[in-house]
C-alpha atoms as a PDB file:
ATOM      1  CA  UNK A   1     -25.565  23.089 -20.640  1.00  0.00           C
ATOM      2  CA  UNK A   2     -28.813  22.067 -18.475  1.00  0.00           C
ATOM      3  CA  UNK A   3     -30.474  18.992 -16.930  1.00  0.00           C
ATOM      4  CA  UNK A   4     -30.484  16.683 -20.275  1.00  0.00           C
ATOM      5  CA  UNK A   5     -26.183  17.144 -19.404  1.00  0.00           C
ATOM      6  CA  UNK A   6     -26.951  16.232 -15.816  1.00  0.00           C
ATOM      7  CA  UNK A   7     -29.001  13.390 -16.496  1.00  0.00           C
ATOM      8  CA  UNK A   8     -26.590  11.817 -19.107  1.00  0.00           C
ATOM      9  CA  UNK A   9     -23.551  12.551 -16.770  1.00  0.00           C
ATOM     10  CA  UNK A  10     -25.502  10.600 -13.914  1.00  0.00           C
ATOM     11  CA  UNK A  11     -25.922   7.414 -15.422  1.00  0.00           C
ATOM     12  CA  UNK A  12     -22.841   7.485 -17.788  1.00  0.00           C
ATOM     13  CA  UNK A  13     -21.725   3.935 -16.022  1.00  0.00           C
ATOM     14  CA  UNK A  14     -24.968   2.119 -16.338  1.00  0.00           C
ATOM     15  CA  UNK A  15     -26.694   3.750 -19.719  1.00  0.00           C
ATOM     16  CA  UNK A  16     -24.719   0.854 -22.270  1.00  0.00           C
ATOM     17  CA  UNK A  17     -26.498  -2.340 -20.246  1.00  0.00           C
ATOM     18  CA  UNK A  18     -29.258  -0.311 -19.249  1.00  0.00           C
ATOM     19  CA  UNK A  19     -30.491   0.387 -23.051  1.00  0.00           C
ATOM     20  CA  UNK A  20     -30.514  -2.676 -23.576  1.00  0.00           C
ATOM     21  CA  UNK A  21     -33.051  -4.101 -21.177  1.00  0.00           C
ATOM     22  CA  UNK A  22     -35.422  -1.107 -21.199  1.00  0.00           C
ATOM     23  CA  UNK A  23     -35.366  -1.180 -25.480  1.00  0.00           C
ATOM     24  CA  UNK A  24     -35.790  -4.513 -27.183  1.00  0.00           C
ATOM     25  CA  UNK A  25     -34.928  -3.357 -30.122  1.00  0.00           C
ATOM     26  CA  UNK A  26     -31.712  -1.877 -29.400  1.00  0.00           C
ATOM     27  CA  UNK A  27     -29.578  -4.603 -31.057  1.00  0.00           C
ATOM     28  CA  UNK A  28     -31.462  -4.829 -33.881  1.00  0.00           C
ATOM     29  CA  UNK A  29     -31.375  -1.533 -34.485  1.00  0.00           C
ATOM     30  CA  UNK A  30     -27.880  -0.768 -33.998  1.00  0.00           C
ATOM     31  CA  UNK A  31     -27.110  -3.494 -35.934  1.00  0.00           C
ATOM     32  CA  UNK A  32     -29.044  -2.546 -38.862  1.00  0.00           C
ATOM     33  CA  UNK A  33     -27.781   1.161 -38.842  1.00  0.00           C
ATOM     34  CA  UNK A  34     -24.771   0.545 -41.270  1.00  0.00           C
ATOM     35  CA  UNK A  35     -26.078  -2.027 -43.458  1.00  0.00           C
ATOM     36  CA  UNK A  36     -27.108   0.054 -45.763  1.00  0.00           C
ATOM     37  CA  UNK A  37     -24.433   2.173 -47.140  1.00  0.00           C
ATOM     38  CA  UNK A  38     -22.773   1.228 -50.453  1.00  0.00           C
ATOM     39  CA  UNK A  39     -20.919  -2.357 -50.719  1.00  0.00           C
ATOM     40  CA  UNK A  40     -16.840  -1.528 -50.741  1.00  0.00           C
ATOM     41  CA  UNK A  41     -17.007   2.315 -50.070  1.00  0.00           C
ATOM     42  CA  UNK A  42     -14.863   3.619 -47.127  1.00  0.00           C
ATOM     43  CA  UNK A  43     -15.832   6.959 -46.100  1.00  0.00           C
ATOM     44  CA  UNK A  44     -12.937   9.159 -44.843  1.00  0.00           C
ATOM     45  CA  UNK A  45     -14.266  11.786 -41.951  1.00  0.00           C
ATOM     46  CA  UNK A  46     -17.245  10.711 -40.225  1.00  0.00           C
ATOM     47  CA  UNK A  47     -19.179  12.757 -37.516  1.00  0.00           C
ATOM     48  CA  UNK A  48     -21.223  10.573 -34.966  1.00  0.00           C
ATOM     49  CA  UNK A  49     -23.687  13.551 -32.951  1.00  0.00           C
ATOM     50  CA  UNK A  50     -24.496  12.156 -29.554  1.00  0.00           C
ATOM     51  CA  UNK A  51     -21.777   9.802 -29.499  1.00  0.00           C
ATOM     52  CA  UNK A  52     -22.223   9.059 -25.636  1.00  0.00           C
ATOM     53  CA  UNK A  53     -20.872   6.304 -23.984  1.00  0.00           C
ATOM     54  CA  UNK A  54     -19.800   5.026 -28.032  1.00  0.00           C
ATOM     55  CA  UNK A  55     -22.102   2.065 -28.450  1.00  0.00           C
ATOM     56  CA  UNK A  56     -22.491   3.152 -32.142  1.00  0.00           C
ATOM     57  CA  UNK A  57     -18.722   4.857 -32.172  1.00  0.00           C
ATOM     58  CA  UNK A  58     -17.215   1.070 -31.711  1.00  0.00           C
ATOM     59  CA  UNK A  59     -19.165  -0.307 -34.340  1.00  0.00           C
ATOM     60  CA  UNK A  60     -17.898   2.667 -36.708  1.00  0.00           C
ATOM     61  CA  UNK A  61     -14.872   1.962 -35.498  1.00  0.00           C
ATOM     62  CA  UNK A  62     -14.927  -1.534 -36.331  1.00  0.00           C
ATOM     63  CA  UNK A  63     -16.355  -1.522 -40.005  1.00  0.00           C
ATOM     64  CA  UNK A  64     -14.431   1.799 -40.793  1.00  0.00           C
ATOM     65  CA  UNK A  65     -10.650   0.949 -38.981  1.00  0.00           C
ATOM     66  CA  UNK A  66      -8.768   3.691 -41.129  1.00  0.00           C
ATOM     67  CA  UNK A  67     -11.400   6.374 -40.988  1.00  0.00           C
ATOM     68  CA  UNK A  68     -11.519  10.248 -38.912  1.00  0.00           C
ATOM     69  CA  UNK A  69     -14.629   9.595 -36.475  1.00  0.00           C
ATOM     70  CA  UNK A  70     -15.478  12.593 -34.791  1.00  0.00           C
ATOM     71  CA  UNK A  71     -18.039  12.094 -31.819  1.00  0.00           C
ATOM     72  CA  UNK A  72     -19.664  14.759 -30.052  1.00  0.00           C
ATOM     73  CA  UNK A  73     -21.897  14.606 -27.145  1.00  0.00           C
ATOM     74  CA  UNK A  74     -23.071  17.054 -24.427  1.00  0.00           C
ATOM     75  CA  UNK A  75     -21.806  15.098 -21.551  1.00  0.00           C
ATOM     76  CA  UNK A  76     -18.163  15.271 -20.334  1.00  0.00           C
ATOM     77  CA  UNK A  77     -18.749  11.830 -18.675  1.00  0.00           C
ATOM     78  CA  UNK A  78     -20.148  10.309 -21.225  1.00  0.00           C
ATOM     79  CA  UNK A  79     -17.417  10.976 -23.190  1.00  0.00           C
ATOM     80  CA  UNK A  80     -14.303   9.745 -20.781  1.00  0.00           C
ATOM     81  CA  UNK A  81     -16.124   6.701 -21.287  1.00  0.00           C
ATOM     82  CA  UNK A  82     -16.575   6.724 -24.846  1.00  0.00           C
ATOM     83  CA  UNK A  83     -12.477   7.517 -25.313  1.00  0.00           C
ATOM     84  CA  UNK A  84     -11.369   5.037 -22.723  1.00  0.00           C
ATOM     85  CA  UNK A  85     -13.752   2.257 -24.916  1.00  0.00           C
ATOM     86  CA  UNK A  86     -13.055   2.993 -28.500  1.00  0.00           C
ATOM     87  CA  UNK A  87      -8.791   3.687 -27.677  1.00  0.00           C
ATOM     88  CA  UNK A  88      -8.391   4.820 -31.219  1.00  0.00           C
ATOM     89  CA  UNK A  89      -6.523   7.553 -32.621  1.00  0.00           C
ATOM     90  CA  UNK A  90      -8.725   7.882 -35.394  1.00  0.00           C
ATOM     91  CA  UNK A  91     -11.309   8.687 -33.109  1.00  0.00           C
ATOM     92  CA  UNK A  92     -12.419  12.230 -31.915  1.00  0.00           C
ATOM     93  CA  UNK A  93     -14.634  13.871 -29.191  1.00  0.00           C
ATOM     94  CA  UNK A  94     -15.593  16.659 -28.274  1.00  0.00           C
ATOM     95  CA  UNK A  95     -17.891  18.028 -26.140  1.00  0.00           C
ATOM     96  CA  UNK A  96     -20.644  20.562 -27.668  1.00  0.00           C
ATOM     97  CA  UNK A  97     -24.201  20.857 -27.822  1.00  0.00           C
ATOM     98  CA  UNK A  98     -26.419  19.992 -30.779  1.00  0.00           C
ATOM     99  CA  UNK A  99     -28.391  23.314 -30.627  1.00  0.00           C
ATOM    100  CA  UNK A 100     -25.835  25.762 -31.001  1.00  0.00           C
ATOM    101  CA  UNK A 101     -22.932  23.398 -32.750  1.00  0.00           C
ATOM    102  CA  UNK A 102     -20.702  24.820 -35.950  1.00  0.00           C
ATOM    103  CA  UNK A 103     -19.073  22.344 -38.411  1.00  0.00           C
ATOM    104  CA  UNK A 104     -17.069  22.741 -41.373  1.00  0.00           C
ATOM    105  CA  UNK A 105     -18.766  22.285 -44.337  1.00  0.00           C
ATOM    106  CA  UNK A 106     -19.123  19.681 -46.550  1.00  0.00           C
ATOM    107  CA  UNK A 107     -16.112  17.466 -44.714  1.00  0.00           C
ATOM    108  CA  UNK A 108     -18.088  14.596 -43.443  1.00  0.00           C
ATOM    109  CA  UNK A 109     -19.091  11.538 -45.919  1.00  0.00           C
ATOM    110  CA  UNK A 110     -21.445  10.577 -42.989  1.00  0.00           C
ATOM    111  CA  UNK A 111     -23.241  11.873 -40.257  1.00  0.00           C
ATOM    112  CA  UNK A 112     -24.880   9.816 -38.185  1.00  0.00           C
ATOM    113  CA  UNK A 113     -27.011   9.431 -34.959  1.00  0.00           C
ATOM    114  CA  UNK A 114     -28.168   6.992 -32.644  1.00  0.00           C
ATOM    115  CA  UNK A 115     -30.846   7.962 -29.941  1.00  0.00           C
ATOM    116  CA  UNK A 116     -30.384  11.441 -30.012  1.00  0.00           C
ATOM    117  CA  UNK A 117     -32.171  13.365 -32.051  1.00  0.00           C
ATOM    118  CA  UNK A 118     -35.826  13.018 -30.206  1.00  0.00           C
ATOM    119  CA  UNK A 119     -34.097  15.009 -27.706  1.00  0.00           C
ATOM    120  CA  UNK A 120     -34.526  18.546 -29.660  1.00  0.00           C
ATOM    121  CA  UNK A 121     -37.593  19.923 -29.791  1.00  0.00           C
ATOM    122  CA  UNK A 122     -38.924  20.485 -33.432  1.00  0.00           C
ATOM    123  CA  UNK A 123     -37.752  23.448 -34.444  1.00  0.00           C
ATOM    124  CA  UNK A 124     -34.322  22.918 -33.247  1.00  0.00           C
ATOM    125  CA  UNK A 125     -34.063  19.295 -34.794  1.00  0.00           C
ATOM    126  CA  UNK A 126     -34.883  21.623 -37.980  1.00  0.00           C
ATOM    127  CA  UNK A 127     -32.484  23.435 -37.488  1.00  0.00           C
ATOM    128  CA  UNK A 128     -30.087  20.743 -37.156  1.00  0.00           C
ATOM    129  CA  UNK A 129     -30.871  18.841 -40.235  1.00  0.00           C
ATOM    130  CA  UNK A 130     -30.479  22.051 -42.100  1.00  0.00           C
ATOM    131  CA  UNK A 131     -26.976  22.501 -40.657  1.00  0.00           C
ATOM    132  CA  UNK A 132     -26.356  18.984 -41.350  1.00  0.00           C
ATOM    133  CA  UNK A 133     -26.889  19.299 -44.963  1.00  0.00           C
ATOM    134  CA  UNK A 134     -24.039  21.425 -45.538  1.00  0.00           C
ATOM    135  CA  UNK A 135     -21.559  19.923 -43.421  1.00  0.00           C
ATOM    136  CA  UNK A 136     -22.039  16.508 -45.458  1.00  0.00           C
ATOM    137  CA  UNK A 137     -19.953  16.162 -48.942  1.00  0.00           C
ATOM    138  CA  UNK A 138     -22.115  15.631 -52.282  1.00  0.00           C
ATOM    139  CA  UNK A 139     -23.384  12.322 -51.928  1.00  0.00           C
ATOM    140  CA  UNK A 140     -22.396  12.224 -48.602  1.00  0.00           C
ATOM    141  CA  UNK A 141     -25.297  10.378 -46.282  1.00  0.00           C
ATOM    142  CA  UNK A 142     -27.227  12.058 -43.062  1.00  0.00           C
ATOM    143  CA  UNK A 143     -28.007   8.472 -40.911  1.00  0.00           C
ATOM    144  CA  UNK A 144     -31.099   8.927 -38.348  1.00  0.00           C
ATOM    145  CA  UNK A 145     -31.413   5.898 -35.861  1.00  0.00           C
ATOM    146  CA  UNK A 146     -33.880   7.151 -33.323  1.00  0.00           C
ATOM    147  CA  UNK A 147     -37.312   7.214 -31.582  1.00  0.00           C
ATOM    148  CA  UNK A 148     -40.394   8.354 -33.206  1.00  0.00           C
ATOM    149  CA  UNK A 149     -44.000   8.907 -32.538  1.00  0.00           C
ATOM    150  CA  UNK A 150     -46.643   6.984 -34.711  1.00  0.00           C
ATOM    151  CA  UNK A 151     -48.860   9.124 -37.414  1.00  0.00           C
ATOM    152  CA  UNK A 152     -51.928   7.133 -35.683  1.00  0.00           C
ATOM    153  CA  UNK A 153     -52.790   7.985 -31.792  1.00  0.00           C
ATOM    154  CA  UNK A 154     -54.154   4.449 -31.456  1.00  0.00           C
ATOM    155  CA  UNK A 155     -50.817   2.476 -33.197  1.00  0.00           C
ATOM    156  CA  UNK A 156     -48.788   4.469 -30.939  1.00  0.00           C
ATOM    157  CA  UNK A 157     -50.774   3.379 -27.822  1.00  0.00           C
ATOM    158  CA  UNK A 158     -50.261   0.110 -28.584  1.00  0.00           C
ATOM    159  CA  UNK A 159     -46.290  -0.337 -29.636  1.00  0.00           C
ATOM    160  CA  UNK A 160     -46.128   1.907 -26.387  1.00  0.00           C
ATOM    161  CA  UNK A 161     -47.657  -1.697 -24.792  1.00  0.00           C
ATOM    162  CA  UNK A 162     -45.702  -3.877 -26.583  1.00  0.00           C
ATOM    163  CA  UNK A 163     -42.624  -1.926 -25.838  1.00  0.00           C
ATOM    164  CA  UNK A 164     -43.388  -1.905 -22.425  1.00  0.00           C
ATOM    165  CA  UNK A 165     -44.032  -5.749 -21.999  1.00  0.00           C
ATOM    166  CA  UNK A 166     -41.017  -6.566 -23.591  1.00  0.00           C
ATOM    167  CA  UNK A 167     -38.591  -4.232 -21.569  1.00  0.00           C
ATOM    168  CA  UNK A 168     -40.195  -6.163 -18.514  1.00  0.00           C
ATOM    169  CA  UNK A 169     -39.514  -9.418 -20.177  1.00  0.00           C
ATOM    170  CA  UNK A 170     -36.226  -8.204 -21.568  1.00  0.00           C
ATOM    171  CA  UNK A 171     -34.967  -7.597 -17.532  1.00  0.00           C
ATOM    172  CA  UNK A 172     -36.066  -4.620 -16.572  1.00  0.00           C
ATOM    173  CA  UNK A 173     -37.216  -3.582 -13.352  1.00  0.00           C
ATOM    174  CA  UNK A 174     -40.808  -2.482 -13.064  1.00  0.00           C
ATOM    175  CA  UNK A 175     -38.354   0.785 -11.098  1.00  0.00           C
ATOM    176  CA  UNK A 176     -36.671   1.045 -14.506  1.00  0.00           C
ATOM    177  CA  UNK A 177     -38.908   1.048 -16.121  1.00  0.00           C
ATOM    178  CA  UNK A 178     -40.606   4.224 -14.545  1.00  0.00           C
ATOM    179  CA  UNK A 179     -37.209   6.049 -14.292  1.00  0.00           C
ATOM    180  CA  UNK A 180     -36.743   5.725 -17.958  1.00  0.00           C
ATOM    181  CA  UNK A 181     -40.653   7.254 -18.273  1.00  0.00           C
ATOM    182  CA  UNK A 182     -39.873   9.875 -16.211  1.00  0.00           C
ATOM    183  CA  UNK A 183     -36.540  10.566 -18.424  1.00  0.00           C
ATOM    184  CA  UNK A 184     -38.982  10.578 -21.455  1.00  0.00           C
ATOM    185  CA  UNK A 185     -41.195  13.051 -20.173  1.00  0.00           C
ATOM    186  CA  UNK A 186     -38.635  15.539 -18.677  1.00  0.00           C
ATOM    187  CA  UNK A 187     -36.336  15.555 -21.833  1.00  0.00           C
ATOM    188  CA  UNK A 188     -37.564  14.062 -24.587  1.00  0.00           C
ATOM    189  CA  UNK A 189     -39.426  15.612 -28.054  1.00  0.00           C
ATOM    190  CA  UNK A 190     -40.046  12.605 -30.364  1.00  0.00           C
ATOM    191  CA  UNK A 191     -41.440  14.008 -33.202  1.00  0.00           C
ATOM    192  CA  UNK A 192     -43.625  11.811 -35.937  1.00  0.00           C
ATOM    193  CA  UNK A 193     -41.668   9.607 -38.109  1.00  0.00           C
ATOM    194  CA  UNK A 194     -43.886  10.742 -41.274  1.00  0.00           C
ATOM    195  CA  UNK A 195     -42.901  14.178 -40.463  1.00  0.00           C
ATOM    196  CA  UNK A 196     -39.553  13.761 -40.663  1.00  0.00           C
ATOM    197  CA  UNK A 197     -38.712  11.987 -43.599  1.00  0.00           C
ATOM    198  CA  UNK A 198     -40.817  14.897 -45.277  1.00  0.00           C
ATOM    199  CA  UNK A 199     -39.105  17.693 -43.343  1.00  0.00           C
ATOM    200  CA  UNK A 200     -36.107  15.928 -44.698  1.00  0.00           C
ATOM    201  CA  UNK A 201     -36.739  15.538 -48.261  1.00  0.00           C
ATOM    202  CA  UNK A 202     -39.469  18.182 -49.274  1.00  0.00           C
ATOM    203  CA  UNK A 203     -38.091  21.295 -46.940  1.00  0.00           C
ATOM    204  CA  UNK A 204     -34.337  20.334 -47.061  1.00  0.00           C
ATOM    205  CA  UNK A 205     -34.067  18.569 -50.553  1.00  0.00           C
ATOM    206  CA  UNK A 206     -32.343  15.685 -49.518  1.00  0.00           C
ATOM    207  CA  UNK A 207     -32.167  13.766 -52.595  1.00  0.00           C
ATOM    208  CA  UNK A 208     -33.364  10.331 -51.565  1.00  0.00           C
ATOM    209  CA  UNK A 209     -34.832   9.615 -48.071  1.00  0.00           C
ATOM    210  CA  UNK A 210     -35.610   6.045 -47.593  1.00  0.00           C
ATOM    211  CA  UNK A 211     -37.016   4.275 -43.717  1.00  0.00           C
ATOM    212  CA  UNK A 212     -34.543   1.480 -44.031  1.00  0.00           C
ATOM    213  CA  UNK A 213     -35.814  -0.306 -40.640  1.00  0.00           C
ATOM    214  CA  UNK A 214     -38.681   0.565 -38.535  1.00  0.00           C
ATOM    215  CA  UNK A 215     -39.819  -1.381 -35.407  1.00  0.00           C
ATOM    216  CA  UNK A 216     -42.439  -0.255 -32.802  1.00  0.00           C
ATOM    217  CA  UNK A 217     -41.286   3.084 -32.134  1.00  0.00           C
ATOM    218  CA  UNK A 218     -37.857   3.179 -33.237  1.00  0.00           C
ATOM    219  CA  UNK A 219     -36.468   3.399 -37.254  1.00  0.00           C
ATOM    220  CA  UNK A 220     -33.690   4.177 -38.900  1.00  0.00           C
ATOM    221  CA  UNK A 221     -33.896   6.875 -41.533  1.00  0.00           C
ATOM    222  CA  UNK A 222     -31.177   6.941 -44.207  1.00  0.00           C
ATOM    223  CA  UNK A 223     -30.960  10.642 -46.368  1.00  0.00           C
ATOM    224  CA  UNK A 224     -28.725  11.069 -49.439  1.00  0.00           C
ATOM    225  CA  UNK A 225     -27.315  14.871 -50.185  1.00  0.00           C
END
C-alpha cells in the first residue's frame, strides 16, 4: 500500500505517547470529539477510518459499550495493537485503504476520524467525503477531527510557532520534533479548514456543517446528512 503503510507500521509502538508530546492539543481534542452528538442517543454501527493504534476506538468504546465499531486503518501493525487494546467483540478492523475503500451504504450512524484525513491529497479526500455521504444513515453524522491549514499565510506561520514551542515544552525532543516535520512533508496534504467545511456543505449537501472546536491548527468538524 506504499510508504504512508511503512511509516505507520514503524512506529506502531511509540505513535500513542508520541502524539501526545509533539501535539498539545491532542487531549483536548480527542476529548472534545464526542461531545457533541445528541444527549441520550446510542448509535448502533459506527465506522472509525484510520483507527490506528485505537486512541479514539477506546473512547468509542467506552461511551458507546453495546455498539458495532468498525475500525479501519492501512497498517497491519497498527491494528494488532488497536485489537489487543480495545479487547471487545463489538469492535471490528480491518485493514483497507481510504482511497480505494467500498462500504455499504447508509449502515453507519457515525463516521468518524481522528488525524487522518490530511493524509489524502485533495481530490481524493473529495472523493472520500462523497463516499462517506452515502455510507452514513439519514441523519447519521460524518465527524472530522484533524489538521488543517489556516485561510491566512501569516496566522498559519504563527500557530506553526506556537505549536512548535509547546511540543518542546510539552517533552519533545528537539529530534522529534524534526522527525515528525519530516513525516509532515513526505506524507501529509492538509488542506484549508475554510475549504472544507464548504466542500462539505455546498458541493456535498451536507445538511448542517458546524467547526465545533478549533485550536491552532487542529479542529474538529461535525457534518449532519
Amino acid at each position: 500500500m506504499g510508504e504512508i503503510e511503512e511509516y505507520f507500521d514503524s512506529i506502531r509502538d511509540e505513535y500513542s505517547e508520541a502524539i501526545k508530546k509533539i501535539n498539545p492539543c491532542y487531549h483536548d481534542m480527542i476529548s472534545s470529539t464526542l461531545g457533541y452528538l445528541p444527549n441520550n442517543w446510542i448509535p448502533k454501527n459506527i465506522l472509525e477510518l484510520g483507527c490506528g493504534t485505537g486512541n479514539l476506538t477506546i473512547l468509542l468504546r467506552e461511551k458507546f459499550p453495546e455498539t458495532n465499531i468498525t475500525g479501519v486503518d492501512i497498517s497491519e501493525e497498527s491494528l494488532e495493537i488497536c485489537k489487543k487494546r480495545t479487547n471487545s467483540n463489538n469492535v471490528h478492523l480491518q485493514r483497507n485503504d481510504l482511497k480505494t475503500i467500498c462500504l455499504e451504504k447508509e449502515h453507519y450512524d457515525i463516521v468518524i476520524s481522528s488525524l487522518t484525513v490530511h493524509h489524502l491529497n485533495k481530490e481524493d479526500r473529495k472523493n472520500l467525503y462523497g463516499k462517506v455521504k452515502n455510507w452514513i444513515n439519514r441523519k447519521g453524522w460524518l465527524i472530522i477531527c484533524d489538521r488543517y491549514n489556516d485561510d491566512n499565510e501569516t496566522v498559519s506561520d504563527i500557530n506553526r510557532g506556537i505549536w512548535h514551542e509547546r511540543a518542546i515544552a510539552n517533552g519533545a525532543t528537539p529530534e522529534e520534533w524534526n522527525t515528525w516535520m519530516k513525516h509532515e512533508i513526505d506524507h501529509d496534504h492538509p488542506g484549508k479548514l475554510i475549504d472544507q467545511v464548504n466542500n462539505l456543505k455546498e458541493d456535498l449537501f451536507f445538511t448542517t456543517v458546524d467547526i465545533v472546536w478549533r485550536k491552532l491548527l487542529w479542529a474538529v468538524i461535525y457534518a449532519q446528512k
